[in-house]
N, C-alpha and C. Protein backbone atom coordinates (compact mmCIF):
# COMPACT_ATOMS: atom_id res chain seq x y z
N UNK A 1 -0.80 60.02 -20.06
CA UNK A 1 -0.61 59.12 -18.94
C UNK A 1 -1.62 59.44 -17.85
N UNK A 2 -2.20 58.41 -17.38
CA UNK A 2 -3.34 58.79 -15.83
C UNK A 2 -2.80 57.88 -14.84
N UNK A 3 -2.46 59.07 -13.72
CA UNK A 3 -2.33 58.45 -12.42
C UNK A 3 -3.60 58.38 -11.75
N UNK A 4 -3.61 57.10 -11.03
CA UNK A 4 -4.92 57.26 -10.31
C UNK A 4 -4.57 56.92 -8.35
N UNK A 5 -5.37 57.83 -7.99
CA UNK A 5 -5.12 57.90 -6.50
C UNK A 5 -6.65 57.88 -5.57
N UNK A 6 -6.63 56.93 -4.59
CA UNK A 6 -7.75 56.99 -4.04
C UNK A 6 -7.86 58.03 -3.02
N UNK A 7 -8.72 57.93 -2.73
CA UNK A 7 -8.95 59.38 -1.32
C UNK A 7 -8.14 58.59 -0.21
N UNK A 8 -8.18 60.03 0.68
CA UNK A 8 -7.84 59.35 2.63
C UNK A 8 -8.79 58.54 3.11
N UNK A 9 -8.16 57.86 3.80
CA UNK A 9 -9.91 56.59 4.81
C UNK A 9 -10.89 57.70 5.18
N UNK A 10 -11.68 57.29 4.87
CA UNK A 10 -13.38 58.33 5.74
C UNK A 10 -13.44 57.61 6.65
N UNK A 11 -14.00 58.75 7.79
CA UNK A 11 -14.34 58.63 8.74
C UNK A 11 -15.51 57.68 8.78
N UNK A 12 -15.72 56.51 8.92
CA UNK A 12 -17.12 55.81 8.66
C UNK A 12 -16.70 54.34 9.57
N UNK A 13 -17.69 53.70 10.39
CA UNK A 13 -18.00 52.87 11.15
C UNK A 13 -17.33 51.58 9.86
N UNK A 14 -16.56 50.75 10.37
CA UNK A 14 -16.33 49.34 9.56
C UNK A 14 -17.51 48.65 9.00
N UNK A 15 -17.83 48.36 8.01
CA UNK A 15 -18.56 47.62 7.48
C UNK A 15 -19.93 48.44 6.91
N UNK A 16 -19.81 49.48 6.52
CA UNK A 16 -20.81 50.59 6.54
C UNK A 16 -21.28 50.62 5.16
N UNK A 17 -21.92 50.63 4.52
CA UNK A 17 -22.30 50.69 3.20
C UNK A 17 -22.02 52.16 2.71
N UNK A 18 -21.27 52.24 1.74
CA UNK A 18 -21.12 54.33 1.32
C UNK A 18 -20.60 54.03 0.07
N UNK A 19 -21.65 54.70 -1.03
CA UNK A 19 -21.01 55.00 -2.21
C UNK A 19 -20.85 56.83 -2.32
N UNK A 20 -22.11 56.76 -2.61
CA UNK A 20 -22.47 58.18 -2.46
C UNK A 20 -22.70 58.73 -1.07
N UNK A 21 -22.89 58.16 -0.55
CA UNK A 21 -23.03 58.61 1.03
C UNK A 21 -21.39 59.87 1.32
N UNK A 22 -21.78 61.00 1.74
CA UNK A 22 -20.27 62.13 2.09
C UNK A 22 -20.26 62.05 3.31
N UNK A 23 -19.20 60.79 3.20
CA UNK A 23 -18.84 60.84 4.85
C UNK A 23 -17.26 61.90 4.82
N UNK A 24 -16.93 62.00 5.88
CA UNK A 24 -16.11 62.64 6.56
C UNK A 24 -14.77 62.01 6.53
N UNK A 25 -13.63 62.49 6.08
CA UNK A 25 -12.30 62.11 6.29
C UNK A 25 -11.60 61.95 7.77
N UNK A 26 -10.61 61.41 8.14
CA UNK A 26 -10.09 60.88 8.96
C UNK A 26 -9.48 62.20 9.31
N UNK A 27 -9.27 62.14 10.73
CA UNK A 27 -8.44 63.43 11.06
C UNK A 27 -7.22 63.35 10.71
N UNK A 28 -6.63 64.16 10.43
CA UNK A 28 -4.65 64.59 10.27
C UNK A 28 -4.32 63.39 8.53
N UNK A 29 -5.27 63.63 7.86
CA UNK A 29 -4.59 63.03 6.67
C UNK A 29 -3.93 64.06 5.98
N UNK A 30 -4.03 64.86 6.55
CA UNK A 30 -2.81 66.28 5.84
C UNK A 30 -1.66 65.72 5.74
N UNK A 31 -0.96 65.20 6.70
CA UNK A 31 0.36 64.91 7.05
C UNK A 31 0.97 64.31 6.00
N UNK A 32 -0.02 62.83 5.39
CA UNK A 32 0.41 62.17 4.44
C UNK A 32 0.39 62.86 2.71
N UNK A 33 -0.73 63.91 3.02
CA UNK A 33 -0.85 64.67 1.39
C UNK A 33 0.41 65.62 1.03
N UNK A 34 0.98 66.44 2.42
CA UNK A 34 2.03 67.21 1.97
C UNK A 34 3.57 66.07 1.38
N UNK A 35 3.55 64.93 1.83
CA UNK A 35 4.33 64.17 1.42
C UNK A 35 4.52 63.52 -0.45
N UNK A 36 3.19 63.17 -0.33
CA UNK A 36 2.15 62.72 -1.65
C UNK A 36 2.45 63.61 -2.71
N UNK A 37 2.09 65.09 -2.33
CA UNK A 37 3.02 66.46 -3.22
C UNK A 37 3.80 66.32 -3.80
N UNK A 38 4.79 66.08 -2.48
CA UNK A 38 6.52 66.06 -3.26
C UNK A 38 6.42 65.25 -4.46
N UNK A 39 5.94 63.79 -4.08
CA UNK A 39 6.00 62.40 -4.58
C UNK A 39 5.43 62.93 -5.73
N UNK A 40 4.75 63.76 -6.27
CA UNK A 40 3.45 63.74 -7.34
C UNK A 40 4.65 64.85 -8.15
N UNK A 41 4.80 65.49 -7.44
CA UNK A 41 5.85 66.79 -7.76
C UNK A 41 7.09 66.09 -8.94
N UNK A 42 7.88 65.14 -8.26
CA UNK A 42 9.20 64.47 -8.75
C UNK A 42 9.06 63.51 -10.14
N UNK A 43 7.48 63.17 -10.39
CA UNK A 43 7.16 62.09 -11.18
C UNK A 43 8.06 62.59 -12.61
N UNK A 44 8.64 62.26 -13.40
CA UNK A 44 9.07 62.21 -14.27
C UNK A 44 8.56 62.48 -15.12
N UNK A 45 7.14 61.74 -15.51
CA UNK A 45 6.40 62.27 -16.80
C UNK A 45 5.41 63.10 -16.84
N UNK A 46 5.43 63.84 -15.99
CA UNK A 46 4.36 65.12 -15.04
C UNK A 46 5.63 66.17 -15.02
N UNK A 47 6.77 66.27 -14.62
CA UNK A 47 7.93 67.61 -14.96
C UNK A 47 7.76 67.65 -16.23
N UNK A 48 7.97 66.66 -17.13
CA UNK A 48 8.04 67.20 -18.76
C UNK A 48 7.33 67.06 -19.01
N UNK A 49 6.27 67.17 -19.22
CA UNK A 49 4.52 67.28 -19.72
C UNK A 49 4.21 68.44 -18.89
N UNK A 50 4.24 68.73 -17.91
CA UNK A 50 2.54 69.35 -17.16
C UNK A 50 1.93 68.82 -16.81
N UNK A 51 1.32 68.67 -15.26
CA UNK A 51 0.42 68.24 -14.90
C UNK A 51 -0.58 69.18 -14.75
N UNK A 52 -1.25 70.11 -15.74
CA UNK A 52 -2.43 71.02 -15.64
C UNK A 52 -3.24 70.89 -14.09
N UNK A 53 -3.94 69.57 -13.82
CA UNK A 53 -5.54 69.74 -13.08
C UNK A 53 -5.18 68.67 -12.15
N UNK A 54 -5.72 68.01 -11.03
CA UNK A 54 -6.36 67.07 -10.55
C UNK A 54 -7.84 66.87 -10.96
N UNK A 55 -8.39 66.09 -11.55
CA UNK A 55 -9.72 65.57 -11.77
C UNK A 55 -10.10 64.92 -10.52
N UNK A 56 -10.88 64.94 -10.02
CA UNK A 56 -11.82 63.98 -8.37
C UNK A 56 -13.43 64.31 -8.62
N UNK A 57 -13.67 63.27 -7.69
CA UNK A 57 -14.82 63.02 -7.91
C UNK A 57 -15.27 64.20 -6.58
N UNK A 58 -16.78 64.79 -6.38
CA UNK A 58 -17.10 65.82 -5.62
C UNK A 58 -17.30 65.34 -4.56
N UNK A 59 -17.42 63.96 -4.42
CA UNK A 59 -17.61 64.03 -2.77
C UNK A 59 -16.36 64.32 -1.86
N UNK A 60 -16.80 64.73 -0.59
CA UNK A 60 -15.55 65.62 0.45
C UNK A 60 -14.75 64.91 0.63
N UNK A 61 -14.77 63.91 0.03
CA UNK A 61 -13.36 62.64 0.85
C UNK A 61 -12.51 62.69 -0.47
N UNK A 62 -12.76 63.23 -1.57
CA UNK A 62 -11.89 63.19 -2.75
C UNK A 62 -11.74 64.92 -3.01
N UNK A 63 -12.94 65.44 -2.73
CA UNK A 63 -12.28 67.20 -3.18
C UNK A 63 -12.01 67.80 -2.53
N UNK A 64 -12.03 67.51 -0.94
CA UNK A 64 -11.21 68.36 0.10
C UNK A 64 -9.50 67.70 -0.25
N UNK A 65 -9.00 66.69 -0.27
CA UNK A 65 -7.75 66.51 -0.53
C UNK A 65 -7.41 66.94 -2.11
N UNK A 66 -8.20 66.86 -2.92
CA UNK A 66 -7.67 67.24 -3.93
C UNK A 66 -7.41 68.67 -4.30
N UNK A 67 -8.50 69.45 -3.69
CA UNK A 67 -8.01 71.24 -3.38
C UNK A 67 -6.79 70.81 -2.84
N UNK A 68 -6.44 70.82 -1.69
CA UNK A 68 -5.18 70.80 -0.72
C UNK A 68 -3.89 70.42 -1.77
N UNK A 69 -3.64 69.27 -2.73
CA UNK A 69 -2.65 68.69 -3.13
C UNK A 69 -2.86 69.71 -3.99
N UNK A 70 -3.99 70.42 -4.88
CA UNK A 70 -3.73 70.78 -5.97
C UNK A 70 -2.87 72.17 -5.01
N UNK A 71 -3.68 72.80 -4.31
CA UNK A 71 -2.57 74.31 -3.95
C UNK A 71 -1.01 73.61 -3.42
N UNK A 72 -1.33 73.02 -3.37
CA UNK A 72 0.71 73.00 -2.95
C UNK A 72 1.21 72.47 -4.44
N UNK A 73 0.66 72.03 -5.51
CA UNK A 73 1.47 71.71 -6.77
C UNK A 73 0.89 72.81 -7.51
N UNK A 74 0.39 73.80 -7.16
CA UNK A 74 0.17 74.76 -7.84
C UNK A 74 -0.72 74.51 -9.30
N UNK A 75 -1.74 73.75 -9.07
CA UNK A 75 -2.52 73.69 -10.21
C UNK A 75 -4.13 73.44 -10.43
N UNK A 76 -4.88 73.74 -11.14
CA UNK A 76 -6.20 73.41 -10.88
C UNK A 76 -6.65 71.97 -10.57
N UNK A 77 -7.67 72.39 -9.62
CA UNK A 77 -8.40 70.74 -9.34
C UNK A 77 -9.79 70.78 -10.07
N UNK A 78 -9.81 69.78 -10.14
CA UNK A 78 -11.45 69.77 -10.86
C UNK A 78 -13.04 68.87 -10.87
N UNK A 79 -14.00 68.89 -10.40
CA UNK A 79 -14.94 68.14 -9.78
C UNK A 79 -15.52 67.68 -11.16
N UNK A 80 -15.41 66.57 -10.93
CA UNK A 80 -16.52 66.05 -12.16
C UNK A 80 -17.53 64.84 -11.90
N UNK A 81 -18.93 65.15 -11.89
CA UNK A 81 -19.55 64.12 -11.15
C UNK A 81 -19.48 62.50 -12.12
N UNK A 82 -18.61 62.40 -12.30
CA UNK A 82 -18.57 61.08 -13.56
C UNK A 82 -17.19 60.53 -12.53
N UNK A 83 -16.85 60.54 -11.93
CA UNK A 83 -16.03 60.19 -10.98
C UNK A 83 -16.25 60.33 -9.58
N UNK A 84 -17.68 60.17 -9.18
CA UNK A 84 -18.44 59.75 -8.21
C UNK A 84 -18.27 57.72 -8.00
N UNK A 85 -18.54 57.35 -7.03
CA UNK A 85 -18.29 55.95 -6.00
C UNK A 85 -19.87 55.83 -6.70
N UNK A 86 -20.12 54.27 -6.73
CA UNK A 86 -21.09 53.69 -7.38
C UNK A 86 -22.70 54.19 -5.89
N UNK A 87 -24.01 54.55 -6.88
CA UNK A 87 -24.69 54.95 -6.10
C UNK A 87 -25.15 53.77 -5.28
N UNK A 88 -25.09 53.49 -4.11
CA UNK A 88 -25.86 52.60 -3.37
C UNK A 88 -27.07 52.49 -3.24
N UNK A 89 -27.57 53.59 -3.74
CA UNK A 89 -29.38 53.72 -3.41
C UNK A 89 -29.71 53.32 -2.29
N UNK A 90 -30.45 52.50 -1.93
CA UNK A 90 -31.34 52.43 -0.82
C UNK A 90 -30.51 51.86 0.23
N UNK A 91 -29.54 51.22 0.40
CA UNK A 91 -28.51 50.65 1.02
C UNK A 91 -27.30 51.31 1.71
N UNK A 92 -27.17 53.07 1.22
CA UNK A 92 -26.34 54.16 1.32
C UNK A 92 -26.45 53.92 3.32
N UNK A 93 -25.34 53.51 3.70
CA UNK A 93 -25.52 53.62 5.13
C UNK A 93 -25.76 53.05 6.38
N UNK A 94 -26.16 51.41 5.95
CA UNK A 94 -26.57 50.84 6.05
C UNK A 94 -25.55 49.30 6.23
N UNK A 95 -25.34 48.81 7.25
CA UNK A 95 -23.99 47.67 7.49
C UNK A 95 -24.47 46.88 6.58
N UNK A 96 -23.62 46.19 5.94
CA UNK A 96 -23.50 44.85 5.34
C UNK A 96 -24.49 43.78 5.84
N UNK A 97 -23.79 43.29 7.33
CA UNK A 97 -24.51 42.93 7.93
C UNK A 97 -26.00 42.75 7.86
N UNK A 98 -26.47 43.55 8.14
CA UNK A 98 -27.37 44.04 8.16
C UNK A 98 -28.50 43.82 7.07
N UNK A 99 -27.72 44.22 5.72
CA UNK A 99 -28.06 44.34 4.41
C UNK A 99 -28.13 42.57 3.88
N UNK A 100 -27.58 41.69 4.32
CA UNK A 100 -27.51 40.73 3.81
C UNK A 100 -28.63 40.10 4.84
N UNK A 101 -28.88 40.16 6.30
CA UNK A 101 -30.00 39.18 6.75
C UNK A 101 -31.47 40.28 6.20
N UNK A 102 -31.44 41.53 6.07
CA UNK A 102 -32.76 41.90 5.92
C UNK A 102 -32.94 42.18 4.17
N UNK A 103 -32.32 41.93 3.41
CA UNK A 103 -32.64 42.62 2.19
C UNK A 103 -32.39 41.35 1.22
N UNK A 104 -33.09 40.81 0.77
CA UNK A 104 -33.09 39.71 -0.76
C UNK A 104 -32.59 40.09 -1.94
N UNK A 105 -32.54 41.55 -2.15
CA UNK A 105 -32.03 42.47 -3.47
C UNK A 105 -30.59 42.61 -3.05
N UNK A 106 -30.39 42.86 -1.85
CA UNK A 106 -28.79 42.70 -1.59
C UNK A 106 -27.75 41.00 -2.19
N UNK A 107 -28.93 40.29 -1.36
CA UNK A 107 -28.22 38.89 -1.45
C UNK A 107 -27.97 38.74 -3.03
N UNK A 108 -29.27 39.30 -4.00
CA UNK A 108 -29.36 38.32 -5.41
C UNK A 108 -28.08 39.52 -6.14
N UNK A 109 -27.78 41.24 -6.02
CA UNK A 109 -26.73 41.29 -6.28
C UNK A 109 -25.38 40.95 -5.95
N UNK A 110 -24.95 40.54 -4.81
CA UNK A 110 -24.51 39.50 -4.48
C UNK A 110 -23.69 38.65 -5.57
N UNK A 111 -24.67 37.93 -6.16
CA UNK A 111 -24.45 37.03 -6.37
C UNK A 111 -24.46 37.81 -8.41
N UNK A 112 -25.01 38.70 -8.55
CA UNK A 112 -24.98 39.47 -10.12
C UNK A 112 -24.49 40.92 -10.09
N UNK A 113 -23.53 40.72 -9.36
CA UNK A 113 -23.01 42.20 -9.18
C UNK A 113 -22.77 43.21 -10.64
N UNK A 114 -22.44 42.12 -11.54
CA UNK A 114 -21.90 42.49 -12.48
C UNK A 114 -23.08 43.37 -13.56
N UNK A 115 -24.79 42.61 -13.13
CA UNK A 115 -25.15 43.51 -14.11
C UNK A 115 -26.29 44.13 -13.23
N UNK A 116 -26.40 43.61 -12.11
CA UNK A 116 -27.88 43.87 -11.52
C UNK A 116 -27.28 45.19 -11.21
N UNK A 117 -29.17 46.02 -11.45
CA UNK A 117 -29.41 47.59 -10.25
C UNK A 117 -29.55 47.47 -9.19
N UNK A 118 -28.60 48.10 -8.19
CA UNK A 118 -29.30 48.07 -6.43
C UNK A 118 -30.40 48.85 -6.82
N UNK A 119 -31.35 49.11 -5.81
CA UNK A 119 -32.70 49.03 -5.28
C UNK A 119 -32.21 50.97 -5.27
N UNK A 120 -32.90 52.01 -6.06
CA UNK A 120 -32.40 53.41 -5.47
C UNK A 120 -31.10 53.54 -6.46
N UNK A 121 -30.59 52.70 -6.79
CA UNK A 121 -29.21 53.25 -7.15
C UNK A 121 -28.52 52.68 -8.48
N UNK A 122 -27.39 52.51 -8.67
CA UNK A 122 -26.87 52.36 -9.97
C UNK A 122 -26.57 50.84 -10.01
N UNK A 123 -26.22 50.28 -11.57
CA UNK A 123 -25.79 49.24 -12.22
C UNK A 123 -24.15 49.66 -12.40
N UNK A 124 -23.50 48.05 -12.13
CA UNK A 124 -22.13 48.47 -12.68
C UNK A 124 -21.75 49.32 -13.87
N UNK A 125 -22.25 48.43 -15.23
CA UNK A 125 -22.69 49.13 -16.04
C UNK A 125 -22.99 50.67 -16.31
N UNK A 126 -23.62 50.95 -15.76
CA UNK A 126 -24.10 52.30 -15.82
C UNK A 126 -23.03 53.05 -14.97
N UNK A 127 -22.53 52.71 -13.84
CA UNK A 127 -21.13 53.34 -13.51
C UNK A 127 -20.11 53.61 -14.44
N UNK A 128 -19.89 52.15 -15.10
CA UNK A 128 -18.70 52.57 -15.87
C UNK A 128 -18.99 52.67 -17.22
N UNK A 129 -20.45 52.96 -17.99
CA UNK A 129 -20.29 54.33 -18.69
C UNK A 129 -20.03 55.42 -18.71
N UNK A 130 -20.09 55.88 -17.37
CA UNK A 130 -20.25 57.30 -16.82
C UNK A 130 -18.50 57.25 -16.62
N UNK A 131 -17.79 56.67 -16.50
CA UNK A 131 -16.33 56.40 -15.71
C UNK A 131 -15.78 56.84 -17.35
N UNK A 132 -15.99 55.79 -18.04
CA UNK A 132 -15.33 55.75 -19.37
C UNK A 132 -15.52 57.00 -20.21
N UNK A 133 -16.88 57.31 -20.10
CA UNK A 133 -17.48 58.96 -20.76
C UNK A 133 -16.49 59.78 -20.61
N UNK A 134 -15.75 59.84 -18.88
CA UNK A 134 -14.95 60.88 -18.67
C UNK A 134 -13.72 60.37 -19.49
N UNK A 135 -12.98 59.28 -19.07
CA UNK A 135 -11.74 59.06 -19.25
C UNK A 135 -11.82 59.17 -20.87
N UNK A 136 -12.33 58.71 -21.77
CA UNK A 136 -11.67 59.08 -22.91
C UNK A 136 -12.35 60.51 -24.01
N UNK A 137 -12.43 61.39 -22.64
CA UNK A 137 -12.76 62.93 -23.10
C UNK A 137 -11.86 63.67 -22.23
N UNK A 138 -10.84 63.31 -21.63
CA UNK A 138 -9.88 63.41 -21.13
C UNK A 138 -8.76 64.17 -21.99
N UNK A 139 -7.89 65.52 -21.72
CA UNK A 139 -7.45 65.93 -22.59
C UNK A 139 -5.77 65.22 -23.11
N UNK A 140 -5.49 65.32 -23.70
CA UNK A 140 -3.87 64.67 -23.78
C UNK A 140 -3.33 65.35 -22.96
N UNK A 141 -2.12 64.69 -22.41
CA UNK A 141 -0.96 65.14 -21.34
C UNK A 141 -1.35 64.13 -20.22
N UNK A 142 -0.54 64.21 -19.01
CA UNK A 142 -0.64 63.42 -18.02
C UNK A 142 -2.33 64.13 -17.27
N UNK A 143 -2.66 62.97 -16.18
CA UNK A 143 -3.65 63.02 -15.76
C UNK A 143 -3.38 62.22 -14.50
N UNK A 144 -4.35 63.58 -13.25
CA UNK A 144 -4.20 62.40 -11.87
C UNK A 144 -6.01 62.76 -11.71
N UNK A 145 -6.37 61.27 -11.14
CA UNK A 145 -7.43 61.42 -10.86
C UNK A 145 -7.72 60.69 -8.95
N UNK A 146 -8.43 61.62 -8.76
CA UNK A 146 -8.32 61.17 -7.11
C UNK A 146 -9.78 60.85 -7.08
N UNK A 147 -10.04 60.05 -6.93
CA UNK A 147 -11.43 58.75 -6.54
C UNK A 147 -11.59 57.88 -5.93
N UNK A 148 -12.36 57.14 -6.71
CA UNK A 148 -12.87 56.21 -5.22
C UNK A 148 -12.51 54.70 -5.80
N UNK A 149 -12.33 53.88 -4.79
CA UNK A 149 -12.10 52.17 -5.22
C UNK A 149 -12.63 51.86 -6.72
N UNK A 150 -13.64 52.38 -6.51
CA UNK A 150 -14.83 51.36 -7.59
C UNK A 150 -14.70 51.59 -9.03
N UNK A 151 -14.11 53.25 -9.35
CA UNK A 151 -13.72 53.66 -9.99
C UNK A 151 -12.57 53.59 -10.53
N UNK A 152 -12.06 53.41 -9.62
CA UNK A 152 -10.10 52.75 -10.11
C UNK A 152 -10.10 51.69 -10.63
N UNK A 153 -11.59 50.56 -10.30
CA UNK A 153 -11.31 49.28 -10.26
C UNK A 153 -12.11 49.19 -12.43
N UNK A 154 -12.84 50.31 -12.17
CA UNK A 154 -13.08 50.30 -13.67
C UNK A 154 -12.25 50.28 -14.36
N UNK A 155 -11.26 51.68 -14.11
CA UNK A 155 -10.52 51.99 -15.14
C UNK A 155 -9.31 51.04 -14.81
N UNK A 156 -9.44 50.38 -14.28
CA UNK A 156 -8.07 49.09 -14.58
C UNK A 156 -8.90 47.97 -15.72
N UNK A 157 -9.65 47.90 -15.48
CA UNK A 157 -10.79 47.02 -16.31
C UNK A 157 -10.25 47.29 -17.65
N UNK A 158 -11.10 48.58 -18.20
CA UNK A 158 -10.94 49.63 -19.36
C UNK A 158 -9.84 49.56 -19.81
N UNK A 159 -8.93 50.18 -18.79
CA UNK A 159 -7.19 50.64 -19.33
C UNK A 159 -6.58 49.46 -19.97
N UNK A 160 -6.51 48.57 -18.54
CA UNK A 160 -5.30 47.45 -18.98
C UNK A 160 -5.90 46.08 -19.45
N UNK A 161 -7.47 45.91 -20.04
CA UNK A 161 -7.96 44.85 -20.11
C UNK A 161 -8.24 43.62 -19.69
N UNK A 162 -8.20 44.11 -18.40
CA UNK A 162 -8.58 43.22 -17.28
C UNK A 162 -9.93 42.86 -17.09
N UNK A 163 -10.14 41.13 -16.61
CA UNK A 163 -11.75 41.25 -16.35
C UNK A 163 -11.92 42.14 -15.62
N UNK A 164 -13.45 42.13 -15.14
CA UNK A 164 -14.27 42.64 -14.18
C UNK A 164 -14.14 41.98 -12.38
N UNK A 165 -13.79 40.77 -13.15
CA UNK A 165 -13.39 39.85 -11.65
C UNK A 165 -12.63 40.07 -11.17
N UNK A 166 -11.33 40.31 -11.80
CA UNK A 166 -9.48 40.63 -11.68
C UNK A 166 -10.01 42.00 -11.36
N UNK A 167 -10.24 42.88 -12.07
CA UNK A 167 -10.41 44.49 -11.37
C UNK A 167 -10.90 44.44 -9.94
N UNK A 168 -12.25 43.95 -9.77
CA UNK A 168 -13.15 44.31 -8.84
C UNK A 168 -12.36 43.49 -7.66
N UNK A 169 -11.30 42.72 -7.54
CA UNK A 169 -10.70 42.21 -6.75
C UNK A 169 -9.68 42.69 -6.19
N UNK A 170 -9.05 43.40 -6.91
CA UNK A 170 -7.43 44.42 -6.66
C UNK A 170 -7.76 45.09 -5.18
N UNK A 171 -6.83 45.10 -4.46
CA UNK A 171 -6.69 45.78 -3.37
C UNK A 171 -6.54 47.07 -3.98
N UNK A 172 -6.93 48.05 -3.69
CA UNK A 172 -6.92 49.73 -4.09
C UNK A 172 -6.40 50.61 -2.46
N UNK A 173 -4.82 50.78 -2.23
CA UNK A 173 -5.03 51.40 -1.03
C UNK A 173 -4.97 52.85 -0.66
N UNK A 174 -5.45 53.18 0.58
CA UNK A 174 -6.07 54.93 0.36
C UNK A 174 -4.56 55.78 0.09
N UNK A 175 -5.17 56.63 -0.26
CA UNK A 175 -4.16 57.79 -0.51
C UNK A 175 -2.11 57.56 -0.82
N UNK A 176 -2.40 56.39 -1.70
CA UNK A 176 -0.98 56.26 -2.28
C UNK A 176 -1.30 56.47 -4.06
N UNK A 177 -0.11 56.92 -4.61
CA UNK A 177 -0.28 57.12 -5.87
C UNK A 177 0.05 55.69 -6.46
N UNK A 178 -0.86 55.41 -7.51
CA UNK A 178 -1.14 54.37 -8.21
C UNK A 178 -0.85 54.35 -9.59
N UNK A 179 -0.22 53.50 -10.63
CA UNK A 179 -0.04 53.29 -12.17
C UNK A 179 0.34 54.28 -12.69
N UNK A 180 0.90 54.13 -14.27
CA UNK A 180 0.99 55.44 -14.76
C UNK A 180 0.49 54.40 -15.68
N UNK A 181 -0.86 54.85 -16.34
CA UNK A 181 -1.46 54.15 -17.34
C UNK A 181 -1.50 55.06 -18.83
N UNK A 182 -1.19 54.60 -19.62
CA UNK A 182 -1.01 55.05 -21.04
C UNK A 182 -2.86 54.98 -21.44
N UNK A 183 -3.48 56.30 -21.59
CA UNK A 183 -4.82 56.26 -21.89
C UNK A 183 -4.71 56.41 -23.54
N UNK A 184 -5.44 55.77 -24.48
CA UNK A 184 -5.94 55.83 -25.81
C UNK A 184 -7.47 56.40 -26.34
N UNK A 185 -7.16 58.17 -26.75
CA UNK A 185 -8.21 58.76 -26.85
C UNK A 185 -8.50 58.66 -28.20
């Protein structure tokens, strides 16, 4: 089974472009993780299984909370860069705004999100090889993975055979626990 959980809000200006960009978490999201614990603690198919690890992706907005949850459930966390936020390349930082009156490579992915490379950075595609690589080398037993939108929005894709349209559309909200998805290794 994989639970999937997004990080706390980062600290980052509205409308900000960040895949890879390590921005900074919001102050006092502690409050909500010692809660999240319990919640992660009580799950039913995590007491009788084991929940060994947290898997997250390395940037600080997913492995500073995922250390934290993992020491209060008493179990390893684990960085794996295959559960990194899609690279923005040249756009890392950069408003929307912004990105759409000065950049033509913005507008035409836009409009081909689905297969085009940003400018510097990654293809959907090429994200969610790297997404899928992990998930089905994934060991049996339950699984929580703490990441990012883009990544959740794959593995709903993957998991439950959802388009790309239906995924990439799902509201993903921060730091609540999400699905218990039956993975097939």
């Amino acid at each position: 089974m994989l639970h999937l959980l997004r990080h706390p809000p980062a600290d980052v200006s509205p409308g900000v472009c960040y895949g890879r960009l390590d921005v900074p978490l919001i102050p006092g999201w502690e409050s909500s993780a010692d809660e999240l614990a319990k919640q992660i603690s009580m799950l039913p198919y995590i007491t009788t299984n084991g929940l060994r690890a947290i898997y997250c992706s390395p940037s600080r907005r997913c492995a500073v909370p995922a250390a934290y949850l993992a020491a209060r459930l008493e179990i390893a966390h684990i960085c794996d860069e295959h559960l990194r936020e899609m690279d923005f390349g040249d756009w890392e930082g950069r408003t929307y705004e912004d990105l759409w009156r000065d950049e033509p490579a913005y507008r035409h992915w836009t409009e081909n999100w689905q297969s085009a490379q940003i400018p510097g950075g990654e293809s959907l595609p090429m994200v969610n090889k790297r997404v899928w690589k992990f998930i089905t080398a994934l060991p049996e037993g339950p699984a929580l993975l703490l990441t990012h939108a883009g990544v959740i929005r794959l593995v709903w894709a993957q998991t439950l055979a959802e388009s790309l349209e239906h995924a990439m559309s799902r509201s993903v909200p921060f730091f609540e626990l999400m699905d218990q998805i039956p993975v097939k290794h």
